[in-house]
C-alpha atoms as a PDB file:
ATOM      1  CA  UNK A   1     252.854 -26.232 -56.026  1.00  0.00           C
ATOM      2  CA  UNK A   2     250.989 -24.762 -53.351  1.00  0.00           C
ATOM      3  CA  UNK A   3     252.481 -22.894 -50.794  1.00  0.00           C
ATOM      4  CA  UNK A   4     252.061 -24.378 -46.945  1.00  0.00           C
ATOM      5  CA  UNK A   5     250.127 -21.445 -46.071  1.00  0.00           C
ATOM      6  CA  UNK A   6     247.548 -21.308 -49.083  1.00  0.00           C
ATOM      7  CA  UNK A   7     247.244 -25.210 -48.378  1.00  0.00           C
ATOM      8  CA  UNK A   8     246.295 -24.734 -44.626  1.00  0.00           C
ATOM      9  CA  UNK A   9     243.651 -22.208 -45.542  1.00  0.00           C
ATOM     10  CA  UNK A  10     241.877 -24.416 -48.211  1.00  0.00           C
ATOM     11  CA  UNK A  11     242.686 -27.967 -46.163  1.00  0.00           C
ATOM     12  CA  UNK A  12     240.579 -26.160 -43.522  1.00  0.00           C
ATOM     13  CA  UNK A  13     238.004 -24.976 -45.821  1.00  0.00           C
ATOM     14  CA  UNK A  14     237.776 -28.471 -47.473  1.00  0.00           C
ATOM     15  CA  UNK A  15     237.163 -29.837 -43.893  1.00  0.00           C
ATOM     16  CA  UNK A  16     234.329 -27.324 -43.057  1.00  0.00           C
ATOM     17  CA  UNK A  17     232.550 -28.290 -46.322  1.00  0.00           C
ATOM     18  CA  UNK A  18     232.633 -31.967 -45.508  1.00  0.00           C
ATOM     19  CA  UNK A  19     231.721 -31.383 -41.751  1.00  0.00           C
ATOM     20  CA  UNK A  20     228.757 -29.565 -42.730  1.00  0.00           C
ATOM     21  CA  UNK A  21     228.053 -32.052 -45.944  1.00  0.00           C
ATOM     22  CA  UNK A  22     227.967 -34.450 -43.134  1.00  0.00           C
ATOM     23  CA  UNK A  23     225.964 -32.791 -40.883  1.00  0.00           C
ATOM     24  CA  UNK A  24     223.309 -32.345 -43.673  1.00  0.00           C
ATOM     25  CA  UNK A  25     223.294 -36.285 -44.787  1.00  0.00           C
ATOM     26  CA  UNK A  26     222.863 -37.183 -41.500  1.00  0.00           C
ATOM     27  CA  UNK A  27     219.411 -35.754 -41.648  1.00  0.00           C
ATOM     28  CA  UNK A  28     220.419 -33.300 -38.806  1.00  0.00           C
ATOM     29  CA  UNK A  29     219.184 -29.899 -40.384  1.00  0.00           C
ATOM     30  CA  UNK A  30     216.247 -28.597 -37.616  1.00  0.00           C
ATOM     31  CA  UNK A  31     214.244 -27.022 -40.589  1.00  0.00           C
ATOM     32  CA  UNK A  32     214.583 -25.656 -43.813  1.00  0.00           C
ATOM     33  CA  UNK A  33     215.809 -22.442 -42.838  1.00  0.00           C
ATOM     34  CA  UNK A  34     218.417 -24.067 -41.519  1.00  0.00           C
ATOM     35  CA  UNK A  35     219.233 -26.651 -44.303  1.00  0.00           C
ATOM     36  CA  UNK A  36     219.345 -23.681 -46.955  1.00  0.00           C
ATOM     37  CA  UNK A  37     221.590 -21.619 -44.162  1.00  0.00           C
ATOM     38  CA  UNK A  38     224.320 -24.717 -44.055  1.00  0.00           C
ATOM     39  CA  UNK A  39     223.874 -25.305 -47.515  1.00  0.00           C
ATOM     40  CA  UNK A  40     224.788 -21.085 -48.167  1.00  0.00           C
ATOM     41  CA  UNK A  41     227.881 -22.070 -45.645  1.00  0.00           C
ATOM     42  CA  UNK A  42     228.878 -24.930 -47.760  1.00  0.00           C
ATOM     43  CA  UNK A  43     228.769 -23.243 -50.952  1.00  0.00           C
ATOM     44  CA  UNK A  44     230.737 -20.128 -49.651  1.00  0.00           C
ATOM     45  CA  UNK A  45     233.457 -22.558 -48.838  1.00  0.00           C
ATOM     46  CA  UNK A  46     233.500 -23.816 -51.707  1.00  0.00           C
ATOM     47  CA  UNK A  47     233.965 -20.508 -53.523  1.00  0.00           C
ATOM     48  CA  UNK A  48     236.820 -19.648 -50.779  1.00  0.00           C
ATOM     49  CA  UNK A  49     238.475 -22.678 -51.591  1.00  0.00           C
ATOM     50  CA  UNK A  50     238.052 -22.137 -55.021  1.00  0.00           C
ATOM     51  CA  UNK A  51     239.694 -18.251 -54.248  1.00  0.00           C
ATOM     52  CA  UNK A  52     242.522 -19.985 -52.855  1.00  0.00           C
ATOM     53  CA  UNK A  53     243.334 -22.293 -55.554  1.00  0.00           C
ATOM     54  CA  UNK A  54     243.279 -19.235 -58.373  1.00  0.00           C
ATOM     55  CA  UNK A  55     245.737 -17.116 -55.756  1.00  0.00           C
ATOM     56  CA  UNK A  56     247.938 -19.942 -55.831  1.00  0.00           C
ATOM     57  CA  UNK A  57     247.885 -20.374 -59.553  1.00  0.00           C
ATOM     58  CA  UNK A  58     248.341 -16.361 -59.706  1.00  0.00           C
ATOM     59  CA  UNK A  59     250.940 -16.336 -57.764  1.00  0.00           C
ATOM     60  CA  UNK A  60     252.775 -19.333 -59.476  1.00  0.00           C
ATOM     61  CA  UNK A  61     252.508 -17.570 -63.144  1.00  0.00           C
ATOM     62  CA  UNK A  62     253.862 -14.184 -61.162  1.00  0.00           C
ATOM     63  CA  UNK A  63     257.328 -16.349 -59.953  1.00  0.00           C
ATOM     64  CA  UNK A  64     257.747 -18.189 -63.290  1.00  0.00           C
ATOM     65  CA  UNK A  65     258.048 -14.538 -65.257  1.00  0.00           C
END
């Protein structure tokens, strides 16, 4: 299970992503330059949150030995 801490950090990751997935569909983007720079934000939270979810599982295997 993971811990309240890890869980804030990717809940608040997870909410970024769909903020800016939002932001995107909503055909809000000013240019291209900055479409590709919130799509660059989007997939770095996505490897954070991804990050977060291996630490966890790290962590878990590191208490069960």
């Amino acid at each position: 299970m993971i811990s309240p801490e890890l869980e804030a950090v990717r809940k608040y990751l997870r909410s970024q992503m769909n903020d800016l997935a939002d932001y995107l569909a909503s055909k809000k983007a000013r240019n291209m330059e900055d479409y590709c720079y919130t799509c660059g934000v989007i997939r770095g939270c996505a490897e954070a949150e991804s990050y977060v979810l291996d630490l966890d599982k790290k962590l878990e295997e590191a208490q069960s030995e």
